[in-house]
PDB file of N, CA and C in Angstrom:
ATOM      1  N   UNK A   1      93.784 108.222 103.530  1.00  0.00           N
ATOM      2  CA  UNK A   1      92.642 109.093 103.573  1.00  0.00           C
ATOM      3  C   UNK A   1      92.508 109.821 102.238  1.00  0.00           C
ATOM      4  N   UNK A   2      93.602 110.266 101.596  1.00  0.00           N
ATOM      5  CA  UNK A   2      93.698 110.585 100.063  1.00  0.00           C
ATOM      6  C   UNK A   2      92.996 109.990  99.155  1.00  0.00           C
ATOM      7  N   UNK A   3      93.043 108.869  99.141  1.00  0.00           N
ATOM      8  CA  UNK A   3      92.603 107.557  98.147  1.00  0.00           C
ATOM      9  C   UNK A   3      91.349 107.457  98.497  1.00  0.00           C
ATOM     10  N   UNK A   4      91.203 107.729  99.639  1.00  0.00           N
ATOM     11  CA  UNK A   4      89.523 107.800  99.855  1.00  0.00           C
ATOM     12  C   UNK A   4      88.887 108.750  99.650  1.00  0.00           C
ATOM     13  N   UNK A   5      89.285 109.623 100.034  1.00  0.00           N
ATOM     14  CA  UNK A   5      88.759 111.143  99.735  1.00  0.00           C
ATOM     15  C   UNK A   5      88.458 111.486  97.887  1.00  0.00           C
ATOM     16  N   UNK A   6      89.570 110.968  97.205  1.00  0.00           N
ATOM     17  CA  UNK A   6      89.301 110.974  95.785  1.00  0.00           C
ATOM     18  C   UNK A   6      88.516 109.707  94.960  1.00  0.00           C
ATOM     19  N   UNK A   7      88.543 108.891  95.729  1.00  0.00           N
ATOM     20  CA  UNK A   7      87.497 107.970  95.372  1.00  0.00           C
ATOM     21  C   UNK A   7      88.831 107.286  94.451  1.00  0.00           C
ATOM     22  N   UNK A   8      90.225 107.553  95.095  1.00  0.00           N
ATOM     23  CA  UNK A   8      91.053 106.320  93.903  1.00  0.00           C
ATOM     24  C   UNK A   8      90.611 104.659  94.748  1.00  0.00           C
ATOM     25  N   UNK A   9      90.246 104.564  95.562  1.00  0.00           N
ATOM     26  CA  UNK A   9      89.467 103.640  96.720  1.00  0.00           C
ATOM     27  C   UNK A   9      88.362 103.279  96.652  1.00  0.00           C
ATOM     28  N   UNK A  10      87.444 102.479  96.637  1.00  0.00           N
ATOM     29  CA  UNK A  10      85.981 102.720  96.797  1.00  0.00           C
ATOM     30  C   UNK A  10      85.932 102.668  98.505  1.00  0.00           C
ATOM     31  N   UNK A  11      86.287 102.575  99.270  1.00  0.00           N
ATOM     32  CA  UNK A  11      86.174 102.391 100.672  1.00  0.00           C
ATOM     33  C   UNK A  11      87.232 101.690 101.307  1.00  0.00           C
ATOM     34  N   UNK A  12      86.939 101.996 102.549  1.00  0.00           N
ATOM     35  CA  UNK A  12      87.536 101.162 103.608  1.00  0.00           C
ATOM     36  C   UNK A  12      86.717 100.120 104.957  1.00  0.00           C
ATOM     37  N   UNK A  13      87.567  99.349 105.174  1.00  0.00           N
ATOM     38  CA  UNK A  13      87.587  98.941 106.862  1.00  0.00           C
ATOM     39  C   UNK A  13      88.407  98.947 107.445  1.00  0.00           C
ATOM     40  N   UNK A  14      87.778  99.725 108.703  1.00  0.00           N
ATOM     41  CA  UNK A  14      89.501  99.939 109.785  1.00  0.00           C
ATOM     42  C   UNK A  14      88.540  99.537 110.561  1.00  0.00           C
ATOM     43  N   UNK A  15      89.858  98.754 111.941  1.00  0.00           N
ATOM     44  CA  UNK A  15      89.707  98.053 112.978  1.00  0.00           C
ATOM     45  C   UNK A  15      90.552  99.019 113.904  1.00  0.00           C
ATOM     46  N   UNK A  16      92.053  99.483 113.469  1.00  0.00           N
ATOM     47  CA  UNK A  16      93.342 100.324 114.439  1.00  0.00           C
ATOM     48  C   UNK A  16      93.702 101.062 114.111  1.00  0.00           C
ATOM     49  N   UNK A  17      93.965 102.165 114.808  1.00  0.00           N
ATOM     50  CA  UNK A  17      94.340 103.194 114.162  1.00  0.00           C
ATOM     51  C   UNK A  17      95.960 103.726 114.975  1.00  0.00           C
ATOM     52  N   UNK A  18      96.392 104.647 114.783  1.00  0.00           N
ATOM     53  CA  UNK A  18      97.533 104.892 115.483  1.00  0.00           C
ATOM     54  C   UNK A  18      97.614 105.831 116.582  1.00  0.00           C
ATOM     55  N   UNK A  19      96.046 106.412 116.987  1.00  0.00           N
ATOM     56  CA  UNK A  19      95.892 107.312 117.973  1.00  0.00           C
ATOM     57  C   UNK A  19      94.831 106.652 118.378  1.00  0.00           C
ATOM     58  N   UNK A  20      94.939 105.841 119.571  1.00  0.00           N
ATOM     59  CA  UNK A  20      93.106 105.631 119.961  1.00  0.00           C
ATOM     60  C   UNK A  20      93.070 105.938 120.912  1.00  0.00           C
ATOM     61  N   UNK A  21      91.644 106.595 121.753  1.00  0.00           N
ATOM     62  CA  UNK A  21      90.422 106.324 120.691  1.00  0.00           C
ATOM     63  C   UNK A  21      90.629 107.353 119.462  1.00  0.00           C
ATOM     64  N   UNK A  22      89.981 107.090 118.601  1.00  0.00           N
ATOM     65  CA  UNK A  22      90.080 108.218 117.153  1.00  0.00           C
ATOM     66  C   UNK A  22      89.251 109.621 117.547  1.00  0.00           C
ATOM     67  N   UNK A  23      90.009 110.153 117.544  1.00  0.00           N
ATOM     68  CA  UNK A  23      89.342 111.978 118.004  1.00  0.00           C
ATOM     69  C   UNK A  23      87.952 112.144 117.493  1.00  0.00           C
ATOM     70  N   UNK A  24      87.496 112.487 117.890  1.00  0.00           N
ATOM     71  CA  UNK A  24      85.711 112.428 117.426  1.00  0.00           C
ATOM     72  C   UNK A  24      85.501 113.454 116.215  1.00  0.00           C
ATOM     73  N   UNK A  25      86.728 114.506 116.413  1.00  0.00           N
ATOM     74  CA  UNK A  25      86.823 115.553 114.945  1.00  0.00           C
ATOM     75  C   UNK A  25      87.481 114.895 113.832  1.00  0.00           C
ATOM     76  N   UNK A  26      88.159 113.465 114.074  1.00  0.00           N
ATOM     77  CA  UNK A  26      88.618 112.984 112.423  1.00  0.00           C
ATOM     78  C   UNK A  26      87.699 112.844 111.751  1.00  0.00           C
ATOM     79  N   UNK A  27      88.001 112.936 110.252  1.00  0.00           N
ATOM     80  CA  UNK A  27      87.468 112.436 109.034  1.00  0.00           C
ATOM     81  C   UNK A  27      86.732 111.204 108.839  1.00  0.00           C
ATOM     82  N   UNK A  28      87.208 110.586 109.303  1.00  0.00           N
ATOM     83  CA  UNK A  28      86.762 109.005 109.131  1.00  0.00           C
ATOM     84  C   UNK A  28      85.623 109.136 109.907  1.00  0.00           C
ATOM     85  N   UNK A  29      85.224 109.822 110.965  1.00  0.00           N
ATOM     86  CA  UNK A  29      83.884 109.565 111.485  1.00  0.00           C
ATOM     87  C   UNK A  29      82.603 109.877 110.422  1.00  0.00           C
ATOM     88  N   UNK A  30      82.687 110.613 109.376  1.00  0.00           N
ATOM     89  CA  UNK A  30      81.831 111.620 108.145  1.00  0.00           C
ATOM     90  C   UNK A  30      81.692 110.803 106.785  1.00  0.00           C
ATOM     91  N   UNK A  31      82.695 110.186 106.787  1.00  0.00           N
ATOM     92  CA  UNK A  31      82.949 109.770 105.229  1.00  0.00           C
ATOM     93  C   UNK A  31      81.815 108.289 105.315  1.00  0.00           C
ATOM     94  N   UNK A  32      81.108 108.627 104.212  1.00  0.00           N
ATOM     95  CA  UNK A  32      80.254 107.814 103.907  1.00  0.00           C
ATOM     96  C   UNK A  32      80.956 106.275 103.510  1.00  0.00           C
ATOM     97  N   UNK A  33      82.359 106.358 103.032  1.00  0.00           N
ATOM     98  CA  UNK A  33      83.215 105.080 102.199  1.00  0.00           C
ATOM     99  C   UNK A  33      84.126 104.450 103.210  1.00  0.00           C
ATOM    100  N   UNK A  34      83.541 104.493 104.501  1.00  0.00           N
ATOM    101  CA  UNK A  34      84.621 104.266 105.594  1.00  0.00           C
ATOM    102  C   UNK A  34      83.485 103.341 106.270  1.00  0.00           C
ATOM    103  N   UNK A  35      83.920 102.308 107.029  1.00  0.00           N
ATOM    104  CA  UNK A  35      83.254 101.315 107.976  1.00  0.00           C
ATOM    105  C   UNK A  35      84.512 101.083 108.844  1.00  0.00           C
ATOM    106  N   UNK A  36      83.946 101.635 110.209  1.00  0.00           N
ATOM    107  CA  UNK A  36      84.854 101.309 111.475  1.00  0.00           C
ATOM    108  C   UNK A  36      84.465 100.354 112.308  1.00  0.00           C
ATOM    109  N   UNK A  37      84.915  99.270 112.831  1.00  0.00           N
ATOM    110  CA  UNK A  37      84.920  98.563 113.872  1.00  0.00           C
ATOM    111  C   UNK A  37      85.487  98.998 115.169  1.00  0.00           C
ATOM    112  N   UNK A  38      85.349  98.262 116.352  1.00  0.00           N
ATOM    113  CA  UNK A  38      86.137  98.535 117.715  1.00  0.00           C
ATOM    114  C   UNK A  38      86.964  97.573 118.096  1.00  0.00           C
ATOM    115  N   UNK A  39      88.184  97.135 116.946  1.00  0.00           N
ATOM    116  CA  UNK A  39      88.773  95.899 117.355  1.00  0.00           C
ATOM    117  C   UNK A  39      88.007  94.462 117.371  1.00  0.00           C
ATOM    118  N   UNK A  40      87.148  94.452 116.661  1.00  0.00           N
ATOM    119  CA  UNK A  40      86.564  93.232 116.315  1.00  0.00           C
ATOM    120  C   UNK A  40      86.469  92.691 114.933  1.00  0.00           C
ATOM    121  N   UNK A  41      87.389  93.292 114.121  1.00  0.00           N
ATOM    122  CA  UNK A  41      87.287  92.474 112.456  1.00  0.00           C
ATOM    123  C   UNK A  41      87.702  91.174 112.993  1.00  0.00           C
ATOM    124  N   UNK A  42      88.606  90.682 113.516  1.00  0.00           N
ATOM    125  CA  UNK A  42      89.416  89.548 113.426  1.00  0.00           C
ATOM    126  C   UNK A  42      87.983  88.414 114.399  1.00  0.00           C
ATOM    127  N   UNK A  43      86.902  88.563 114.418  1.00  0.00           N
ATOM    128  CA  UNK A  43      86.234  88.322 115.624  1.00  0.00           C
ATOM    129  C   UNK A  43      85.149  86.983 114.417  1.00  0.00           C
ATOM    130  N   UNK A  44      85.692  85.787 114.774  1.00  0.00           N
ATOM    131  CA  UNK A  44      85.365  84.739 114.116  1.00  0.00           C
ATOM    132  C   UNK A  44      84.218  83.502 115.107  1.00  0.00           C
ATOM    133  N   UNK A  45      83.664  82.539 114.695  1.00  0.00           N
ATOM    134  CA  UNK A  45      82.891  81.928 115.414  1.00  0.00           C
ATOM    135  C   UNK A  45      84.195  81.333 116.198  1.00  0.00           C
ATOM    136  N   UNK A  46      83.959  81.020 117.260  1.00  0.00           N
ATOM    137  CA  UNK A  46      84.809  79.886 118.109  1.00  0.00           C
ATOM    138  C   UNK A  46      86.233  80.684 117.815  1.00  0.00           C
ATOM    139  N   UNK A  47      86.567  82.590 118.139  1.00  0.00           N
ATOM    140  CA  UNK A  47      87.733  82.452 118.327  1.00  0.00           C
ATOM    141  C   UNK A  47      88.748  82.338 119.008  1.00  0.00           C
ATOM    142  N   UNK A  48      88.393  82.437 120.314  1.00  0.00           N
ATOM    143  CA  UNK A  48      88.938  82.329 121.575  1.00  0.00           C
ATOM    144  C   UNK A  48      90.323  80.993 121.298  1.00  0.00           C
ATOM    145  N   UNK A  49      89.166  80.300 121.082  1.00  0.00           N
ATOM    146  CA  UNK A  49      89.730  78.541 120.816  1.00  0.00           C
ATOM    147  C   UNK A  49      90.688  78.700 119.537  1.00  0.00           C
ATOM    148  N   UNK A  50      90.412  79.338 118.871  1.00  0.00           N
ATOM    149  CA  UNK A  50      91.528  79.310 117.160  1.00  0.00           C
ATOM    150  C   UNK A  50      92.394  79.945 117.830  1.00  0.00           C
ATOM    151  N   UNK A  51      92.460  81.144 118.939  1.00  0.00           N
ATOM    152  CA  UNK A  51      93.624  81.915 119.100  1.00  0.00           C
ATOM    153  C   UNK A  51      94.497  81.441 119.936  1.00  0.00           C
ATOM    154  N   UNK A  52      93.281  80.263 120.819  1.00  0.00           N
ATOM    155  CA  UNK A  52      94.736  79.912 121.516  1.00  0.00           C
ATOM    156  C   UNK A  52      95.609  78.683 121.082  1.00  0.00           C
ATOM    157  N   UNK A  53      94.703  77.728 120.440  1.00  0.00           N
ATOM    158  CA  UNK A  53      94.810  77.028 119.591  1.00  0.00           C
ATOM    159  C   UNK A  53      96.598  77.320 118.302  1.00  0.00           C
ATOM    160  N   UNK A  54      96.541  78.646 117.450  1.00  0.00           N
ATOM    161  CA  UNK A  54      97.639  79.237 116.985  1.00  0.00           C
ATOM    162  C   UNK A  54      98.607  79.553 118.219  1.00  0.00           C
ATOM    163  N   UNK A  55      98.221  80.217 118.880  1.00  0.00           N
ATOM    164  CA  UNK A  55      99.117  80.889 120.154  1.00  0.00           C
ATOM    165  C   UNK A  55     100.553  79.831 120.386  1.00  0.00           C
ATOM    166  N   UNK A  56      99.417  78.308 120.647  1.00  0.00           N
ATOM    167  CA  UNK A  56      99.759  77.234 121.245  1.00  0.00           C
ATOM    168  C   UNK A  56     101.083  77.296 120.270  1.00  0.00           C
ATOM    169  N   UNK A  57     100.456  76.599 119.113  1.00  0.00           N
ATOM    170  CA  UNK A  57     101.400  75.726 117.992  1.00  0.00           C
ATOM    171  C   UNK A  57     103.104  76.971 117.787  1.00  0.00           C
ATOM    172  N   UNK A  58     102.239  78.188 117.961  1.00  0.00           N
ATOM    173  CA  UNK A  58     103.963  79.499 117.670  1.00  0.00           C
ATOM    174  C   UNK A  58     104.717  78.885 118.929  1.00  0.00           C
ATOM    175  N   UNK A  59     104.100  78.947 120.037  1.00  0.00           N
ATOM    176  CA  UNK A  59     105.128  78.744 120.721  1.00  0.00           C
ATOM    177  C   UNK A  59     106.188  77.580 121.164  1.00  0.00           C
ATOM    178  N   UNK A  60     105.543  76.543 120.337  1.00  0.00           N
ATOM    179  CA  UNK A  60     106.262  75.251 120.465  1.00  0.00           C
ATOM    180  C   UNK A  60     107.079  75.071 119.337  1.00  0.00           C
ATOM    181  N   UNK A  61     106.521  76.306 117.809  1.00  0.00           N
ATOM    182  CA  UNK A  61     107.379  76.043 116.917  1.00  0.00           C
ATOM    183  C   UNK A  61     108.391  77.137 117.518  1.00  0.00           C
ATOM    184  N   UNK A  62     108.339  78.430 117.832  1.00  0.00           N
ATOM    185  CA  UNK A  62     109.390  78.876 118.127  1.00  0.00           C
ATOM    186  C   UNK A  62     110.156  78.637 119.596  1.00  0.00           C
ATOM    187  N   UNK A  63     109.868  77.968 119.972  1.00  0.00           N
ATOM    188  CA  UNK A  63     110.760  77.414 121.017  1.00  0.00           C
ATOM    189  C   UNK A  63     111.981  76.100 120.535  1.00  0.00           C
ATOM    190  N   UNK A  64     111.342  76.087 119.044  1.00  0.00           N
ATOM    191  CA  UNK A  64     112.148  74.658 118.467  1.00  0.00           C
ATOM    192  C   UNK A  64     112.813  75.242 117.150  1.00  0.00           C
ATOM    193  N   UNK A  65     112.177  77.093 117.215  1.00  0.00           N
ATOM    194  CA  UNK A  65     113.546  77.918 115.818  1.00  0.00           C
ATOM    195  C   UNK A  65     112.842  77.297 114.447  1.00  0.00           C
ATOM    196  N   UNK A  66     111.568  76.731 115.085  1.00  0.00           N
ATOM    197  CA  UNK A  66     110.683  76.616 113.167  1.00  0.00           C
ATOM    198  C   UNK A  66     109.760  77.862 113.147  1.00  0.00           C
ATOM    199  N   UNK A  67     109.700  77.903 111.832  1.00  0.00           N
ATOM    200  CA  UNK A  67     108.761  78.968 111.275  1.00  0.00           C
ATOM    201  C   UNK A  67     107.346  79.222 112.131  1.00  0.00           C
ATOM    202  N   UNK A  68     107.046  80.544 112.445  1.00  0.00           N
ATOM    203  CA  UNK A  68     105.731  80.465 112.781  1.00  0.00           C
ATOM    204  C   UNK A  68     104.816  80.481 112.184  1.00  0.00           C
ATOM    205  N   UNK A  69     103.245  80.331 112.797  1.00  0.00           N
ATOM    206  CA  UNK A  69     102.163  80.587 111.478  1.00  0.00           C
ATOM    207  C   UNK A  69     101.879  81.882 111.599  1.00  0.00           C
ATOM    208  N   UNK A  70     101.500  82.150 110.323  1.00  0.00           N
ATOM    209  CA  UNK A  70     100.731  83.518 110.159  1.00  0.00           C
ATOM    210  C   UNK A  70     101.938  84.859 110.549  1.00  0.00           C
ATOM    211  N   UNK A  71     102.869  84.288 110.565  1.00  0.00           N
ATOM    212  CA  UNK A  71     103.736  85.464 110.482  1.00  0.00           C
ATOM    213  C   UNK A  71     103.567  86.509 109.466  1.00  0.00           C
ATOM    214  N   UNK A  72     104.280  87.589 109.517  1.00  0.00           N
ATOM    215  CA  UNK A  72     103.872  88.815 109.017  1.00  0.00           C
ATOM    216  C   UNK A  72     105.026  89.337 107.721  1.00  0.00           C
ATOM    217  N   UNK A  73     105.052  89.372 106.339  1.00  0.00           N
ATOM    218  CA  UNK A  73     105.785  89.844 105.770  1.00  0.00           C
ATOM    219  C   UNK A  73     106.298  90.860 105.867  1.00  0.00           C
ATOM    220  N   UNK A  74     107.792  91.173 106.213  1.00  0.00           N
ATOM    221  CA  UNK A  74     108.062  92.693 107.148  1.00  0.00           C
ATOM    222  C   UNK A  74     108.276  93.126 105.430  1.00  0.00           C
ATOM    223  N   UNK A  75     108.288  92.602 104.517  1.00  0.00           N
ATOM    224  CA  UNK A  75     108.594  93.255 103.276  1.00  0.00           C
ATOM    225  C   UNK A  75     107.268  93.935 102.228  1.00  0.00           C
ATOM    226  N   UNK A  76     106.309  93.232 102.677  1.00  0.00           N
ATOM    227  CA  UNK A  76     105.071  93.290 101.848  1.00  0.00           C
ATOM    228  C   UNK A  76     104.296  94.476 102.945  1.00  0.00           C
ATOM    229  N   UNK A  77     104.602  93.891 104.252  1.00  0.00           N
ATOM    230  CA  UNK A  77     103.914  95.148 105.098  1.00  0.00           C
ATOM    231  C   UNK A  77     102.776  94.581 105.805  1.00  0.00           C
ATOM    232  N   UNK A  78     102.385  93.343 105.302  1.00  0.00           N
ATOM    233  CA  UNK A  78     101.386  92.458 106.358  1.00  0.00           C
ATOM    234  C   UNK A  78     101.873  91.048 106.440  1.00  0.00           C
TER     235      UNK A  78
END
């Protein structure tokens, strides 16, 4: 919210936050450099089918101790 507030940011998009719903008195509802969604960034043509589609393939690779997809760098932070 710093980085935004000083403009070291030009903006954001948030989808989650760590309190939901977001209190109707936060910041982020005011700020002109902010675009909120309701849990729909990830919301692609045909995603139902891609998700289960991935879902599928993790669980057959990790049931067999191979790498999953789209796993998450616990070092980088995404």
């Amino acid at each position: 919210m710093d980085a935004l507030e000083k403009g070291s940011i030009a903006g954001a998009c948030l989808d989650v936050f760590s309190k939901e719903p977001l209190p109707a008195d936060h910041p982020f509802w005011k700020m002109k450099n902010v675009i909120m969604t309701p849990h729909t960034a990830s919301m692609v043509p045909d995603f139902w089918n891609k998700l289960t589609a991935l879902l599928q393939t993790n669980f057959v690779n990790f049931s067999r101790g191979e790498k999953l997809m789209n796993e998450m760098d616990k070092k980088k932070g995404y």
